[in-house]
C-alpha atoms as a PDB file:
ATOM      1  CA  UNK A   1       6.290   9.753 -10.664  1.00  0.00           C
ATOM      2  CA  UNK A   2       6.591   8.191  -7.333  1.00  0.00           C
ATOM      3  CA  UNK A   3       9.313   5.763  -6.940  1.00  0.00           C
ATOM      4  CA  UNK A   4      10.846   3.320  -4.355  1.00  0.00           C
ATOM      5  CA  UNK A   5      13.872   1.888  -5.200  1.00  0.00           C
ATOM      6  CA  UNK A   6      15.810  -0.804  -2.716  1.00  0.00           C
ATOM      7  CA  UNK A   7      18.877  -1.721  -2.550  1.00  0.00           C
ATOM      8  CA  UNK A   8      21.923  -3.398  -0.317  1.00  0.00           C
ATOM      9  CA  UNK A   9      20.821  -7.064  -0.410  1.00  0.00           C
ATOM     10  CA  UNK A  10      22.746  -9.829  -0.693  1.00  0.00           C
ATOM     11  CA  UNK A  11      24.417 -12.855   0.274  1.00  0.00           C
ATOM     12  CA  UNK A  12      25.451 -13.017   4.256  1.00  0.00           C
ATOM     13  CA  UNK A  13      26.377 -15.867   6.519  1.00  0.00           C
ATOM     14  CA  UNK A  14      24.503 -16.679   9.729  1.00  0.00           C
ATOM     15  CA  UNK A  15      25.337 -13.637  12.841  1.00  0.00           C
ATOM     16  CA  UNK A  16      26.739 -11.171   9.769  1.00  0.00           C
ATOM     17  CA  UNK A  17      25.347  -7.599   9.386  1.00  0.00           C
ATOM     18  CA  UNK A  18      23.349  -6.150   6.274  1.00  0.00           C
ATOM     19  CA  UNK A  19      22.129  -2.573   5.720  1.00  0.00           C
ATOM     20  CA  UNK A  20      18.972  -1.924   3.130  1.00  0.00           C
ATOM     21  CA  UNK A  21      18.308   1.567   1.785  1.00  0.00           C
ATOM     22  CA  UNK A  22      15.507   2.562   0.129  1.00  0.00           C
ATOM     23  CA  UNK A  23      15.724   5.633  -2.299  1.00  0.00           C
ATOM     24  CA  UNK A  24      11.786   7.852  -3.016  1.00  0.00           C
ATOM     25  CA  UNK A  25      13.844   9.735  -5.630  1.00  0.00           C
ATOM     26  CA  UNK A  26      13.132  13.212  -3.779  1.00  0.00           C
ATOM     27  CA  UNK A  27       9.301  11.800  -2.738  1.00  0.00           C
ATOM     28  CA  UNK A  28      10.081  11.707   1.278  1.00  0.00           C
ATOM     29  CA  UNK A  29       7.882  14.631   1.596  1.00  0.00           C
ATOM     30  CA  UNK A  30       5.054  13.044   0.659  1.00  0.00           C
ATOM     31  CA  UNK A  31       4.905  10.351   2.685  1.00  0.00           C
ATOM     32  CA  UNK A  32       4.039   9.405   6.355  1.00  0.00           C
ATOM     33  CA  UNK A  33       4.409   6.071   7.713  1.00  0.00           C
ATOM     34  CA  UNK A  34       6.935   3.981   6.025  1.00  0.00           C
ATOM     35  CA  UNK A  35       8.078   0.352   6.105  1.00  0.00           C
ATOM     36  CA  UNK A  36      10.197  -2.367   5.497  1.00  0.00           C
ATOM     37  CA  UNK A  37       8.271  -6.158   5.036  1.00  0.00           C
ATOM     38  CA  UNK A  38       9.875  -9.467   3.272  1.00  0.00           C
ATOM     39  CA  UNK A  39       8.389 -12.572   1.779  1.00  0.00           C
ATOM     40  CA  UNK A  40       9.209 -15.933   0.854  1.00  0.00           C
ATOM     41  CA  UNK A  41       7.922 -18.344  -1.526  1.00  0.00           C
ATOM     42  CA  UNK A  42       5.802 -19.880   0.693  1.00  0.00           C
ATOM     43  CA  UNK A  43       4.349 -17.332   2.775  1.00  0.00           C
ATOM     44  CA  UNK A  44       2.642 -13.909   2.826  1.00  0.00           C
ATOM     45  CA  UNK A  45       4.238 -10.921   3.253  1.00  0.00           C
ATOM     46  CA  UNK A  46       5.459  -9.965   6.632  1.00  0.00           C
ATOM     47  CA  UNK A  47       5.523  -6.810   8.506  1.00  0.00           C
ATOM     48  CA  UNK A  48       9.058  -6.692   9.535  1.00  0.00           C
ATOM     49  CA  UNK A  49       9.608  -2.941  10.557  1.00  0.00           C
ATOM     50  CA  UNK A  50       7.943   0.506  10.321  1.00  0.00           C
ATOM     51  CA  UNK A  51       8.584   4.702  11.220  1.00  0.00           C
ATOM     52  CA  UNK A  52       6.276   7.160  11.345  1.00  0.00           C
ATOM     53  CA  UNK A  53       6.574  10.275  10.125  1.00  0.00           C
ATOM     54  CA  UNK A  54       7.485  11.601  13.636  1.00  0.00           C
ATOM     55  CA  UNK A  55      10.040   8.946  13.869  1.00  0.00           C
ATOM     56  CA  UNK A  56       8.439   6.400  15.824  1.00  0.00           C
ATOM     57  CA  UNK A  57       9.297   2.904  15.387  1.00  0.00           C
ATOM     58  CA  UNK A  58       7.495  -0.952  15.556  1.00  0.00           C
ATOM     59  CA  UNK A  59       9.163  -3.885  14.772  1.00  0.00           C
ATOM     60  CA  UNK A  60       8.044  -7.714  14.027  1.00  0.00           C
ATOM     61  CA  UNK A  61       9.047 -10.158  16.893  1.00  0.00           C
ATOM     62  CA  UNK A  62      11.038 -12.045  14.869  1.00  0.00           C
ATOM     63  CA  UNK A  63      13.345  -9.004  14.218  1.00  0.00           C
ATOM     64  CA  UNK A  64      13.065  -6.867  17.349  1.00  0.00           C
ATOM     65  CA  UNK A  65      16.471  -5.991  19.060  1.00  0.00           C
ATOM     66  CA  UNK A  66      18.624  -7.242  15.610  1.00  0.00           C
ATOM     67  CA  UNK A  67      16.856  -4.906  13.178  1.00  0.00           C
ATOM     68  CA  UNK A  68      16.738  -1.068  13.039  1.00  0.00           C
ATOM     69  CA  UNK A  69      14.597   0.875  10.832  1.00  0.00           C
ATOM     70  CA  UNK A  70      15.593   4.487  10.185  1.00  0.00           C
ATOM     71  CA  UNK A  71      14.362   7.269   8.287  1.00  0.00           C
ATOM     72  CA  UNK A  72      16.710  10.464   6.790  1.00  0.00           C
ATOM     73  CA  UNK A  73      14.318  13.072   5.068  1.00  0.00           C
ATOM     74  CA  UNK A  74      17.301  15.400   3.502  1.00  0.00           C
ATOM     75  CA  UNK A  75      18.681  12.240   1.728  1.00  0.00           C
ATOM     76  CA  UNK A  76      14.992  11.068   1.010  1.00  0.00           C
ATOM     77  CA  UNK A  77      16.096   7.869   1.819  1.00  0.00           C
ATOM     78  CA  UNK A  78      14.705   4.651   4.320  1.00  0.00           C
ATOM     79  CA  UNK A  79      17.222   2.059   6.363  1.00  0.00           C
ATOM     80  CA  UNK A  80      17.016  -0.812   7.561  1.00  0.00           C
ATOM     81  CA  UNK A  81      19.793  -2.054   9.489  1.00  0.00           C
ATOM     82  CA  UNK A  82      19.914  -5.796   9.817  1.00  0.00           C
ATOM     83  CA  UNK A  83      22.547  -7.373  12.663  1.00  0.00           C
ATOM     84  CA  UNK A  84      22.998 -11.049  13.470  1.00  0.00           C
ATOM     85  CA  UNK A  85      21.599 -12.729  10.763  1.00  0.00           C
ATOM     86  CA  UNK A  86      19.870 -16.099  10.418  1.00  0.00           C
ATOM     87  CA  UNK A  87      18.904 -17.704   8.186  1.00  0.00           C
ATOM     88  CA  UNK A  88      14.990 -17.750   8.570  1.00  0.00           C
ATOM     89  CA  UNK A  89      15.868 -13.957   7.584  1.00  0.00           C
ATOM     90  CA  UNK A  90      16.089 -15.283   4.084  1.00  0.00           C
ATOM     91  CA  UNK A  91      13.647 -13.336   2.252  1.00  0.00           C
ATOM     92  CA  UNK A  92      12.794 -10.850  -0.411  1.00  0.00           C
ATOM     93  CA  UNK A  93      12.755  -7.163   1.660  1.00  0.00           C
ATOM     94  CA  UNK A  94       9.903  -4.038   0.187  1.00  0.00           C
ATOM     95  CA  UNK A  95      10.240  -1.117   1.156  1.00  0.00           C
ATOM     96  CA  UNK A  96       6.370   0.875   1.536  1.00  0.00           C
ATOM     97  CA  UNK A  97       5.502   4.296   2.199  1.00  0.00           C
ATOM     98  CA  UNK A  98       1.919   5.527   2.260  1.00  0.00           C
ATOM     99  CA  UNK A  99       0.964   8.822   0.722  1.00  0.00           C
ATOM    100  CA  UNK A 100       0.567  11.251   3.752  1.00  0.00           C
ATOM    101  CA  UNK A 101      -3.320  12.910   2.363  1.00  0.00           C
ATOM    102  CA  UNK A 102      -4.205  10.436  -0.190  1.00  0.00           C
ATOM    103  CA  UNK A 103      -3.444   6.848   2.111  1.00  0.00           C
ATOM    104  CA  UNK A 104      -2.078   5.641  -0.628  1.00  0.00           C
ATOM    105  CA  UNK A 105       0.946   2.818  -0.337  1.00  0.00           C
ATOM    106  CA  UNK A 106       3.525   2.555  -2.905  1.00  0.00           C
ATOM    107  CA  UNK A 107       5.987  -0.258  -2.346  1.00  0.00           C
ATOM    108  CA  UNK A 108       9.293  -1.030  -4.102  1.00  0.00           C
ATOM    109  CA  UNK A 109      10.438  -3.907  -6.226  1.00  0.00           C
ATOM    110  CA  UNK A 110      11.819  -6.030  -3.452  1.00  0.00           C
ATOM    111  CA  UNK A 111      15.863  -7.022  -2.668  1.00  0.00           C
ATOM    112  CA  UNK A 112      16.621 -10.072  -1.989  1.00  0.00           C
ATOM    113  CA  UNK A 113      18.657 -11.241   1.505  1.00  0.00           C
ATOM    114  CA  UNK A 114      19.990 -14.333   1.631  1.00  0.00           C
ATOM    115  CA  UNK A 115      21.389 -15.680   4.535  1.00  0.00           C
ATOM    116  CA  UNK A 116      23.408 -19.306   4.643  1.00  0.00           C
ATOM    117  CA  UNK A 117      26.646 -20.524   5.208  1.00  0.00           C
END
């Protein structure tokens, strides 16, 4: 069974450094494009990074230049690097990946980043 698990959230304050991982238990193969988004209680979710398959990146404004987003296939594993923190990054991060034949998109339960001093 397809599974995305996050992990690495926490508690940071403003301009500190956190780095998300998201485990497909062995699944990488599957998938194509892949993502990171985050919500808060009052708003939608928001695209916040993605990779394709090939390795190409996109990134939300917000995040662009602080954020990386990085795939490694022989740990089955998705990153997202987060540098100098604010705290309008406070959020609840997914991780997504969509099924390479079927379209598909599984997402994960969500970590949550907190950001305050």
């Amino acid at each position: 069974q397809v599974q995305l698990v996050e992990s690495g959230g926490g508690s940071v304050q403003p301009g500190g450094s956190l780095r998300l991982s998201c485990d497909t238990s062995g699944s990488m193969s599957i998938f194509g494009a892949m993502g990171w988004y985050r919500q808060t209680p009052r708003a939608q979710r928001e695209l916040v990074a993605t990779i394709s398959r090939a390795g190409s990146t996109m990134y939300g404004g917000a995040v662009k230049g602080r954020f990386t987003i990085s795939r490694d296939s022989s740990k089955g594993a998705l990153y997202l690097q987060m540098n100098s923190l604010q705290p309008d990054d406070t959020a609840v991060y997914y991780c997504n990946a969509e099924h390479l034949w079927t379209t598909r998109v599984y997402w994960g339960q969500g970590t949550q980043v907190t950001v305050d001093s």
